[in-house]
Protein backbone atom coordinates (compact mmCIF):
# COMPACT_ATOMS: atom_id res chain seq x y z
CA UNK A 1 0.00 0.00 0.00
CA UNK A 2 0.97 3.67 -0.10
CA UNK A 3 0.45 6.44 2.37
CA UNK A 4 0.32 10.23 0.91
CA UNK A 5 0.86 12.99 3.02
CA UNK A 6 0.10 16.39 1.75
CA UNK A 7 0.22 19.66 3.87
CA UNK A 8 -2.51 21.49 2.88
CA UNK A 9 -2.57 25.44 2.32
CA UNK A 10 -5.01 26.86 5.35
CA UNK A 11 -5.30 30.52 2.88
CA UNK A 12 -6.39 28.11 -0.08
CA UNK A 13 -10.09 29.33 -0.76
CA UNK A 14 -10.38 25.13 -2.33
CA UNK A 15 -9.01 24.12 0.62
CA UNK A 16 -11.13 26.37 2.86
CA UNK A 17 -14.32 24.85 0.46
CA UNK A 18 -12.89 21.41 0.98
CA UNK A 19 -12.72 21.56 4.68
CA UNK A 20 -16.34 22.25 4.67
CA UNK A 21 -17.62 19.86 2.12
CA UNK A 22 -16.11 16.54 2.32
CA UNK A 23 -18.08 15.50 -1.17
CA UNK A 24 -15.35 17.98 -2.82
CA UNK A 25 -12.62 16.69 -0.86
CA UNK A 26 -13.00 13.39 -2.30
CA UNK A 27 -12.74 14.67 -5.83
CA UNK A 28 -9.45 16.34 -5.27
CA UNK A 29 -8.00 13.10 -4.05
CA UNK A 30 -9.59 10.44 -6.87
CA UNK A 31 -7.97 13.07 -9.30
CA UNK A 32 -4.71 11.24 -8.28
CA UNK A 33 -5.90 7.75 -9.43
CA UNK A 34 -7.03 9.59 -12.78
CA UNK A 35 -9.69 6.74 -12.75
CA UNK A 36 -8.10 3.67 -12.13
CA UNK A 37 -9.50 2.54 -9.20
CA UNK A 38 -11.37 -0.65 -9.71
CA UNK A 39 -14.60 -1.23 -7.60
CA UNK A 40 -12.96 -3.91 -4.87
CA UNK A 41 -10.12 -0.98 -3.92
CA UNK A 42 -10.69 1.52 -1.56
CA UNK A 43 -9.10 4.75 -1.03
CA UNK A 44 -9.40 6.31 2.47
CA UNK A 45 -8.34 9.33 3.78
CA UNK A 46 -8.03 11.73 6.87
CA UNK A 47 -7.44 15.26 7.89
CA UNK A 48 -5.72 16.59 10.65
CA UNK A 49 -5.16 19.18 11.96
CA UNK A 50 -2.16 20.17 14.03
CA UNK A 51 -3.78 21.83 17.59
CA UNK A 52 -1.25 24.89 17.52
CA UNK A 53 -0.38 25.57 13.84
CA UNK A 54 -4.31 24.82 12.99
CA UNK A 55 -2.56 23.63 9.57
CA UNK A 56 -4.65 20.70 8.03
CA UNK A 57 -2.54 17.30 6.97
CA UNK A 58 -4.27 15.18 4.63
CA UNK A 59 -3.48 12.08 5.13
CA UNK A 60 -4.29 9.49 2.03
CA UNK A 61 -3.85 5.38 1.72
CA UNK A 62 -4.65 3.40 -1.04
CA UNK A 63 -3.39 0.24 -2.83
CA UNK A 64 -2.21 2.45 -5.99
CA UNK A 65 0.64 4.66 -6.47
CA UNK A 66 -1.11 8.05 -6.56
CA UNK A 67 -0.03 11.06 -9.01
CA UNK A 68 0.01 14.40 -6.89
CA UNK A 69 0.91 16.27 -9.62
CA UNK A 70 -2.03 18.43 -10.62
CA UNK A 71 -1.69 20.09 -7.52
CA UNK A 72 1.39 21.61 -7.96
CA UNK A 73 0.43 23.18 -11.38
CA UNK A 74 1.15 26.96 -11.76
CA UNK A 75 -1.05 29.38 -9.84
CA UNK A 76 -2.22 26.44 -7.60
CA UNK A 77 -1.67 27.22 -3.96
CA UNK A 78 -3.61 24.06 -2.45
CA UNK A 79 -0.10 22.92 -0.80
CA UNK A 80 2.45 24.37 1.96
CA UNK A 81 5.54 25.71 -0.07
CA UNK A 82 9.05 27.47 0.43
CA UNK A 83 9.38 28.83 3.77
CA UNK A 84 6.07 27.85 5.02
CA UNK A 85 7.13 23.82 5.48
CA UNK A 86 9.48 22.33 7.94
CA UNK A 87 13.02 22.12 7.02
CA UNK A 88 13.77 18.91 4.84
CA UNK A 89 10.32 18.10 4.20
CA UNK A 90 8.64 16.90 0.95
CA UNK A 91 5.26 18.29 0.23
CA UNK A 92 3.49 16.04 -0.89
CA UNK A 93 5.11 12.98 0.11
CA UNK A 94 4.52 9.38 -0.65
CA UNK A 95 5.81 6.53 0.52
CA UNK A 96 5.32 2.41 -0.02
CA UNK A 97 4.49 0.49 2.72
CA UNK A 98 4.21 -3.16 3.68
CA UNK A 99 2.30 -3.70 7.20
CA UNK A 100 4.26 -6.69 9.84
CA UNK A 101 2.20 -7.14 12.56
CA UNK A 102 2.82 -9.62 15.35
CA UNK A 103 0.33 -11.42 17.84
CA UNK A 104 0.38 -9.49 20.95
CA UNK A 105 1.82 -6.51 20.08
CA UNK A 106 1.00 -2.97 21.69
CA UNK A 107 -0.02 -0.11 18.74
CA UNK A 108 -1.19 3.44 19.73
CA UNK A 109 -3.82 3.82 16.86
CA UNK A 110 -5.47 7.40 15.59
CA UNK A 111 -9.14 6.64 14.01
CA UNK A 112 -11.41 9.52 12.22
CA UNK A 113 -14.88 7.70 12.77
CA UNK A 114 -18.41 8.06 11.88
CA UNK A 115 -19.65 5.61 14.39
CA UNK A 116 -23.80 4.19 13.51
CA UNK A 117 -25.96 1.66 13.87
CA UNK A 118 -28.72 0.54 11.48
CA UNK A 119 -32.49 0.85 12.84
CA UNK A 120 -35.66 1.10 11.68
CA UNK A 121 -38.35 3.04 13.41
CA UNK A 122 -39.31 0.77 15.50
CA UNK A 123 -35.54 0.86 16.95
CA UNK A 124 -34.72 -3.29 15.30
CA UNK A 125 -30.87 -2.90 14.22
CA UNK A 126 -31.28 -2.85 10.78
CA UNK A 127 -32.77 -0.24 7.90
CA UNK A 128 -31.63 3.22 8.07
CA UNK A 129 -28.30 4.63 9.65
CA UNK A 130 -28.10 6.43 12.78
CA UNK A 131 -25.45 8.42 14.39
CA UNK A 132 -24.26 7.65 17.86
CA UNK A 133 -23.88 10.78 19.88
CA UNK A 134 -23.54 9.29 23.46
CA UNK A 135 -19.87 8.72 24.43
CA UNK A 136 -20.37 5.22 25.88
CA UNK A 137 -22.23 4.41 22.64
CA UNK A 138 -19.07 5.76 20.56
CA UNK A 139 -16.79 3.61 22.56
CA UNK A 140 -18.70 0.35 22.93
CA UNK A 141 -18.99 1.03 18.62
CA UNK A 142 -15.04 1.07 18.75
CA UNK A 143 -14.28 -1.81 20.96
CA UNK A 144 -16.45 -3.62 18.55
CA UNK A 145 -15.07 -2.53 15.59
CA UNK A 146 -11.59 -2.93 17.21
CA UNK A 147 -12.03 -6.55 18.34
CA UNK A 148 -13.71 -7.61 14.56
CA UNK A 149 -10.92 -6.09 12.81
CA UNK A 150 -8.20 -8.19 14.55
CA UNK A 151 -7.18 -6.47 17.45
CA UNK A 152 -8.49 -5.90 21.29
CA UNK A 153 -9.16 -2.19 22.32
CA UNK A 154 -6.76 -1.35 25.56
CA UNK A 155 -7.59 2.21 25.68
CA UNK A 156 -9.10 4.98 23.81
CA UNK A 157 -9.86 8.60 24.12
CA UNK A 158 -12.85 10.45 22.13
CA UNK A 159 -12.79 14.09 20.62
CA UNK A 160 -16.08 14.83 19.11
CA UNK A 161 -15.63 16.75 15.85
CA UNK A 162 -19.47 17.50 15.30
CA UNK A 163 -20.47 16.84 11.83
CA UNK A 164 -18.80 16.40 8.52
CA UNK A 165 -20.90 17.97 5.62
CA UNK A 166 -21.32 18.06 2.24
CA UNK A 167 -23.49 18.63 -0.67
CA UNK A 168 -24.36 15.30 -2.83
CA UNK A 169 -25.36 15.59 -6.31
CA UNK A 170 -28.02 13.30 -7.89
CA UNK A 171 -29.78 13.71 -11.28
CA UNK A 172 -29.18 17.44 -10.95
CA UNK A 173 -30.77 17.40 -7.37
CA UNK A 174 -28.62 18.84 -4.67
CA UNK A 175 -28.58 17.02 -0.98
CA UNK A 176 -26.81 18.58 1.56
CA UNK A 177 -26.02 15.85 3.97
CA UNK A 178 -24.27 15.70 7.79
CA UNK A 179 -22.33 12.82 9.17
CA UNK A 180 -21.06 12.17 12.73
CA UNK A 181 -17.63 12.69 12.87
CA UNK A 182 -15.58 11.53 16.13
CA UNK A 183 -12.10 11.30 16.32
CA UNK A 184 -10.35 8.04 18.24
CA UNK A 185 -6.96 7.83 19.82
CA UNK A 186 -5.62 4.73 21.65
CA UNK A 187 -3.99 1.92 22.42
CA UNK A 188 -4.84 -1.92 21.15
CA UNK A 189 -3.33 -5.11 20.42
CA UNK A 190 -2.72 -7.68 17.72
CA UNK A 191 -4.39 -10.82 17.82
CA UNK A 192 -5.20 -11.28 14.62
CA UNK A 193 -2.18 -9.84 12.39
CA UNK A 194 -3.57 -11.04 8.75
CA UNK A 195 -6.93 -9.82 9.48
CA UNK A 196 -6.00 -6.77 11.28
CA UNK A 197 -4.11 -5.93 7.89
CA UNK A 198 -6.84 -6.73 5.84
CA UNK A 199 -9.14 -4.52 7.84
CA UNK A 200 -7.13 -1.56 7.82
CA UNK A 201 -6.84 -1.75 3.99
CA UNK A 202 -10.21 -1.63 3.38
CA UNK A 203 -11.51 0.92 6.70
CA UNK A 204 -13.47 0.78 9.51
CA UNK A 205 -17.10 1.88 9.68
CA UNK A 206 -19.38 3.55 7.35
CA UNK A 207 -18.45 7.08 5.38
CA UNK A 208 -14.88 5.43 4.16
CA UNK A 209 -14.90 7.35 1.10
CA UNK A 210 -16.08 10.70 2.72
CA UNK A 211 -12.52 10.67 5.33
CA UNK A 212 -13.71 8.30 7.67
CA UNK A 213 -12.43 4.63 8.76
CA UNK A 214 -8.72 5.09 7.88
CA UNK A 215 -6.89 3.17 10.84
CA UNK A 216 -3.47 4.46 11.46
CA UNK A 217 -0.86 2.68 13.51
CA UNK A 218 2.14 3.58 15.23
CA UNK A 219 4.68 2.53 18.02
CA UNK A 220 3.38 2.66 21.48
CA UNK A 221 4.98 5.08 24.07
């Protein structure tokens, strides 16, 4: 797989538009597949934002080798340039990477979420999605997500992002749509290395294509 980073332009009036509309957002990255993504692949992305800087990092995986290229075409300003990036840093950056997991081990995870349930009116899990807004909902929705993906939940902390929006566009009908957006950061553990792998390539949750369910791993602390 390959992991993009791109440090994304706060002053950018796309970016700006992006932020807010995660419909656009997902444009601007397929752009880099220039249509080659097949129907079993999935793309998944993230943004964060650093809490001092407020710059946003978009954060991209996919199984293809993306081309970043359009965005660095004259009188685009969608990136961080010059004297605006950290010394010795590329922008945007892409590198290959092959996942190694072992049973047992200890990974602090980060996890942009749109945690639901399906119900029908009558409250039966199935039907319609609904967004969890309770806390202890959120985190039993984790620990379950966790635990099916491979991997037991050891700890987790919750930041509640509010909604993600966007406006859809169907048969020249416009549908501005909300999702719940939650941000997870933790601590779990193998158990299941193959299927732990295959779950983070193809996301966690609902909303994968719309910067949710991207599963990022790193050494504990």
């Amino acid at each position: 797989m390959y992991i993009s980073r791109l440090i994304l332009n706060p002053r950018s009036r796309q970016v700006r538009s992006e932020l807010a509309d995660v419909y656009e957002m997902h444009r601007t990255v397929m752009k880099a597949f220039a249509g080659h993504v097949t129907n079993d692949e999935r793309v998944l992305f993230r943004v964060d934002i650093h809490p001092r800087s407020e710059i946003p990092t978009l954060l991209v995986q996919s199984r293809l080798e993306p081309d970043w290229g359009f965005l660095l075409d004259a009188g685009k300003n969608y990136l961080l340039t010059g004297d605006n990036l950290p010394l010795d840093v590329d922008n945007p950056a892409i590198k290959p990477f092959d996942l190694v997991l072992q049973p047992g081990q200890v990974l602090s995870f980060r996890l942009r979420a749109n945690p639901t349930v399906k119900k029908d009116r009558e409250g039966q899990k199935q039907g319609r999605r609904v967004g969890l807004v309770r806390e202890e909902d959120q985190l039993a929705w984790l620990q379950r997500k966790i635990e099916s993906a491979g991997a037991a939940l050891l700890s987790a902390n919750i930041l509640n992002d509010g909604k993600a929006g966007g406006k859809l566009f169907r048969e020249q009908e416009k549908h501005k749509l909300s999702f719940i957006s939650v941000q997870f950061d933790g601590v779990l553990q193998v158990k299941d290395p193959d299927l732990l792998v295959k779950s983070i390539g193809t996301g966690l949750g609902s909303g994968k294509g719309l910067g949710f369910g991207l599963l990022s791993l790193a050494k504990s602390r």
